[in-house]
N, C-alpha and C. Protein backbone atom coordinates (compact mmCIF):
# COMPACT_ATOMS: atom_id res chain seq x y z
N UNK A 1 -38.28 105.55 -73.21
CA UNK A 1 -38.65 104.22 -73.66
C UNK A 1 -39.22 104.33 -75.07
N UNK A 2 -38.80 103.34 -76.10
CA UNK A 2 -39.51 103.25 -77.57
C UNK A 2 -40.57 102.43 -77.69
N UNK A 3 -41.37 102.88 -78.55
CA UNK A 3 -42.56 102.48 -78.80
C UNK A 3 -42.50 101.70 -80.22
N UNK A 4 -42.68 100.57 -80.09
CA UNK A 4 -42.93 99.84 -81.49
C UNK A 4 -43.96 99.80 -81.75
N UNK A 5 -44.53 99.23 -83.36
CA UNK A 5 -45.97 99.15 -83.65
C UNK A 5 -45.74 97.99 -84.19
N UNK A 6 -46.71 96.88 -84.23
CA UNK A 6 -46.45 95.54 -84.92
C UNK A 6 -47.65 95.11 -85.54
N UNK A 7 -47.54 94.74 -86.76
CA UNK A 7 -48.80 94.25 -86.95
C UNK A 7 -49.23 93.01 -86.96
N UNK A 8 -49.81 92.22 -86.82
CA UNK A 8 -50.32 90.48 -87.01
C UNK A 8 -51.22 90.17 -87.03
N UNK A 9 -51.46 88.87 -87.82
CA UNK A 9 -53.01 88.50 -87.75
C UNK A 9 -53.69 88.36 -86.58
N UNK A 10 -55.00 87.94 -86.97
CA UNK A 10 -55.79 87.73 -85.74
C UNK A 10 -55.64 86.84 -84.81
N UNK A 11 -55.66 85.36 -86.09
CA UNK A 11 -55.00 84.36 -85.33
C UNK A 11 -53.71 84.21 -84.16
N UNK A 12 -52.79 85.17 -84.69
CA UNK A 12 -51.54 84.83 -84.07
C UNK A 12 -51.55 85.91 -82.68
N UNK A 13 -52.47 86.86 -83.06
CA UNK A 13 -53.16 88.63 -81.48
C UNK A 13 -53.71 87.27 -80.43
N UNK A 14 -54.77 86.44 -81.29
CA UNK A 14 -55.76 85.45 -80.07
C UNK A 14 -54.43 84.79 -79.45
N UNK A 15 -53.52 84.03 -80.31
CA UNK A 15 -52.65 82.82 -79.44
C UNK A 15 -52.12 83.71 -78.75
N UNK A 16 -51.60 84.60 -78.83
CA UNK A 16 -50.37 85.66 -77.83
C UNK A 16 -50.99 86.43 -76.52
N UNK A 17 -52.99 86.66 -76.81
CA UNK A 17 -53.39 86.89 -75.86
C UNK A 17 -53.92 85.85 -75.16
N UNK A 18 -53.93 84.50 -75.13
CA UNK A 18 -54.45 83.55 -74.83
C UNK A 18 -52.84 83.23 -73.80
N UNK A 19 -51.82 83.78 -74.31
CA UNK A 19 -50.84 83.00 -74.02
C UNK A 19 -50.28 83.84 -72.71
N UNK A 20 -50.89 85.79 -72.38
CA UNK A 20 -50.66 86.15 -72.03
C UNK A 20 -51.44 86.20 -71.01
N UNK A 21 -52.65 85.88 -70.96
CA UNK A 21 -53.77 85.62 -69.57
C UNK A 21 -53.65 84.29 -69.18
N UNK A 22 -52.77 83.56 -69.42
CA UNK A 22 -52.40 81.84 -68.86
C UNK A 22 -51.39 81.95 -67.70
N UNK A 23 -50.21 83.09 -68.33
CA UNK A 23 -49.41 83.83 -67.33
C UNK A 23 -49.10 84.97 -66.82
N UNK A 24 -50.61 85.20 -66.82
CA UNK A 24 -51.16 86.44 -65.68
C UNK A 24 -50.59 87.62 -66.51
N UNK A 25 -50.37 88.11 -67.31
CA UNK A 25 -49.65 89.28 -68.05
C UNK A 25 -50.12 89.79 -68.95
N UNK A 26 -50.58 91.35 -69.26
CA UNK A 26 -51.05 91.99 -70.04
C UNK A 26 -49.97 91.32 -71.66
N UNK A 27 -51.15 91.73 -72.66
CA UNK A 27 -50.46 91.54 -74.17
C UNK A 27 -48.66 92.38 -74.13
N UNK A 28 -48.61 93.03 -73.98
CA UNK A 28 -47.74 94.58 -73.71
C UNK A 28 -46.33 93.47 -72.90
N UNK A 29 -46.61 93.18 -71.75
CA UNK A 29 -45.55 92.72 -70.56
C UNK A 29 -45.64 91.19 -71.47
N UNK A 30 -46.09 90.44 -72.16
CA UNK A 30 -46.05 89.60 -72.43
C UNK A 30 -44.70 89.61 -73.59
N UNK A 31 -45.46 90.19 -74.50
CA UNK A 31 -44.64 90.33 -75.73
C UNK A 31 -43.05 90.73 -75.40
N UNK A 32 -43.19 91.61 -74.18
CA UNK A 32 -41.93 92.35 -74.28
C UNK A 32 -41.11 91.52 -73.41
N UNK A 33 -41.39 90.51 -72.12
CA UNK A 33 -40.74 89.59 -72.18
C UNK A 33 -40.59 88.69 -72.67
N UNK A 34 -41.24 87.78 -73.91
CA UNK A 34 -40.74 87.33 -74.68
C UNK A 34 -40.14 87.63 -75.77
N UNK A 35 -39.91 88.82 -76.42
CA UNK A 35 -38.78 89.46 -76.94
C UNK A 35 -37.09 89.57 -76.26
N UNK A 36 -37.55 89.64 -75.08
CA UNK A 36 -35.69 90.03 -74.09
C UNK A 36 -35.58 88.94 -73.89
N UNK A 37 -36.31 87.84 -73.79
CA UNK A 37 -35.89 86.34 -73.80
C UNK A 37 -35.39 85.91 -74.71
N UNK A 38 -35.89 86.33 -75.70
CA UNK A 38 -35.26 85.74 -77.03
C UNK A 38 -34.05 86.51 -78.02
N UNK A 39 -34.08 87.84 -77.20
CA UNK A 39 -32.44 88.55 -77.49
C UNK A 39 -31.69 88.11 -76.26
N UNK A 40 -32.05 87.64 -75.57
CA UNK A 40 -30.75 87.04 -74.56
C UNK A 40 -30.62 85.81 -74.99
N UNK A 41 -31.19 85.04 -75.39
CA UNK A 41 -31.03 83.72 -76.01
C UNK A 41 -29.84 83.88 -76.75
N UNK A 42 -30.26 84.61 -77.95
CA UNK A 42 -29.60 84.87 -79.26
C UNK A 42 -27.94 85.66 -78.52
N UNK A 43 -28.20 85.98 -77.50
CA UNK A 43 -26.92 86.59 -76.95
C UNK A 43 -25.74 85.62 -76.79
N UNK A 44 -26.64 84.86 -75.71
CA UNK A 44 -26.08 83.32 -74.86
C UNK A 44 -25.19 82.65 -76.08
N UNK A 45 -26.06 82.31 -77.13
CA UNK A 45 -25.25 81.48 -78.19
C UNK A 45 -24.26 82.02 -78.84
N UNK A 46 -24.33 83.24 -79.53
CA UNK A 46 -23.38 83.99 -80.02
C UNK A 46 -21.83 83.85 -79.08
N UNK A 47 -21.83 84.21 -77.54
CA UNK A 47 -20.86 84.08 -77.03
C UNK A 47 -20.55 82.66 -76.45
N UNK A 48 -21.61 81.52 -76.46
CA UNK A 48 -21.04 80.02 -76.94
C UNK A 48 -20.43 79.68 -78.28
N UNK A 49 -20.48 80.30 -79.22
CA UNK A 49 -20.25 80.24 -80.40
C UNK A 49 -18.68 80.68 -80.70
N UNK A 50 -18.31 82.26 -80.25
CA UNK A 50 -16.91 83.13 -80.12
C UNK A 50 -16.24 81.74 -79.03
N UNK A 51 -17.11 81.35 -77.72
CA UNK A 51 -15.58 80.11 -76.72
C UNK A 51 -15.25 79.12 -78.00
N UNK A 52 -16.14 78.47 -78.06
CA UNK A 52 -15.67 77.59 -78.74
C UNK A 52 -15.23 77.64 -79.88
N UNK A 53 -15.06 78.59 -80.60
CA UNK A 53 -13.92 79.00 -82.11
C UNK A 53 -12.62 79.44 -81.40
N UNK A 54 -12.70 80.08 -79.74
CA UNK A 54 -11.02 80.65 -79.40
C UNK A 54 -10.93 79.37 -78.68
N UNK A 55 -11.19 78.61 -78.20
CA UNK A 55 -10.66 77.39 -77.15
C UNK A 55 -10.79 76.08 -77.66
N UNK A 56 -9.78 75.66 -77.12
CA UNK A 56 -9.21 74.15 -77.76
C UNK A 56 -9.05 73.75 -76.59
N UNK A 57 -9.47 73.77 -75.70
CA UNK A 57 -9.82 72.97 -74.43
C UNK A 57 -10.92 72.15 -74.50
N UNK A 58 -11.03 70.71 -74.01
CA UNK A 58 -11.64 70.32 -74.12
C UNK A 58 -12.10 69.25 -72.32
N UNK A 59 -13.62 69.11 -72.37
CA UNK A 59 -14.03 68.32 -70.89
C UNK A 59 -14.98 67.16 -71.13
N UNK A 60 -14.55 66.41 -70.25
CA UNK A 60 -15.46 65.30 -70.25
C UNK A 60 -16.93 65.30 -70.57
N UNK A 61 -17.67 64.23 -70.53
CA UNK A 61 -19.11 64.38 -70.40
C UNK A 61 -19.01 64.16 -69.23
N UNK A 62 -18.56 63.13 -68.66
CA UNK A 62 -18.52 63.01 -66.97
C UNK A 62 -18.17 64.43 -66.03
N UNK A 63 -17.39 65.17 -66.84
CA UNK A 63 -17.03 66.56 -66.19
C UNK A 63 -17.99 67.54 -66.01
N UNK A 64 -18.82 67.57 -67.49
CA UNK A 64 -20.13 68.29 -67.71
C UNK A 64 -21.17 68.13 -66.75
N UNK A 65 -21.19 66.63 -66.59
CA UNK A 65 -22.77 66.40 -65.82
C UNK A 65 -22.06 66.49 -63.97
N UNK A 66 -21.04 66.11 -63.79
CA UNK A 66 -20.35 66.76 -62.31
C UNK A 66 -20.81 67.85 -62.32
N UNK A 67 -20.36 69.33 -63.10
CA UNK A 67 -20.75 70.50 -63.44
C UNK A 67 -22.08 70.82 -62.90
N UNK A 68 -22.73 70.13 -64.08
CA UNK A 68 -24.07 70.69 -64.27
C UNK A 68 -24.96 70.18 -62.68
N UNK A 69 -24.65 69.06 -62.51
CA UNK A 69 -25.62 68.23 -61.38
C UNK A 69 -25.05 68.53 -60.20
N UNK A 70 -23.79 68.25 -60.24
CA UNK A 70 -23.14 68.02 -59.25
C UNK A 70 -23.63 68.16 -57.89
């Protein structure tokens, strides 16, 4: 496993530890799941980004929310 070092102000150590005892999680487990959240994010879109430049298919909104709710 790698070890990063980061530096930041104080202000921004308090919000991140404030943010990490709200949801029960050391600074450490905090940070590092909100890091893999936010490279899977950045993942998610990238390969929304590649469908929709190869596909010319196209769906309803009515199709979408069937989909999504259905």
């Amino acid at each position: 496993m790698a070890t990063l070092t980061v530096r930041i102000d104080n202000k921004l150590h308090d919000e991140v530890e404030q943010s990490a005892d709200f949801n029960g999680l050391s600074i450490a487990d905090y940070i590092r799941e909100t890091l893999s959240e936010r490279v899977q994010d950045e993942q998610d879109y990238k390969e929304v980004v590649k469908t929709i430049q190869t596909t010319t298919e196209t769906v309803s909104r009515e199709e979408v929310i069937k989909q999504v709710f259905g």
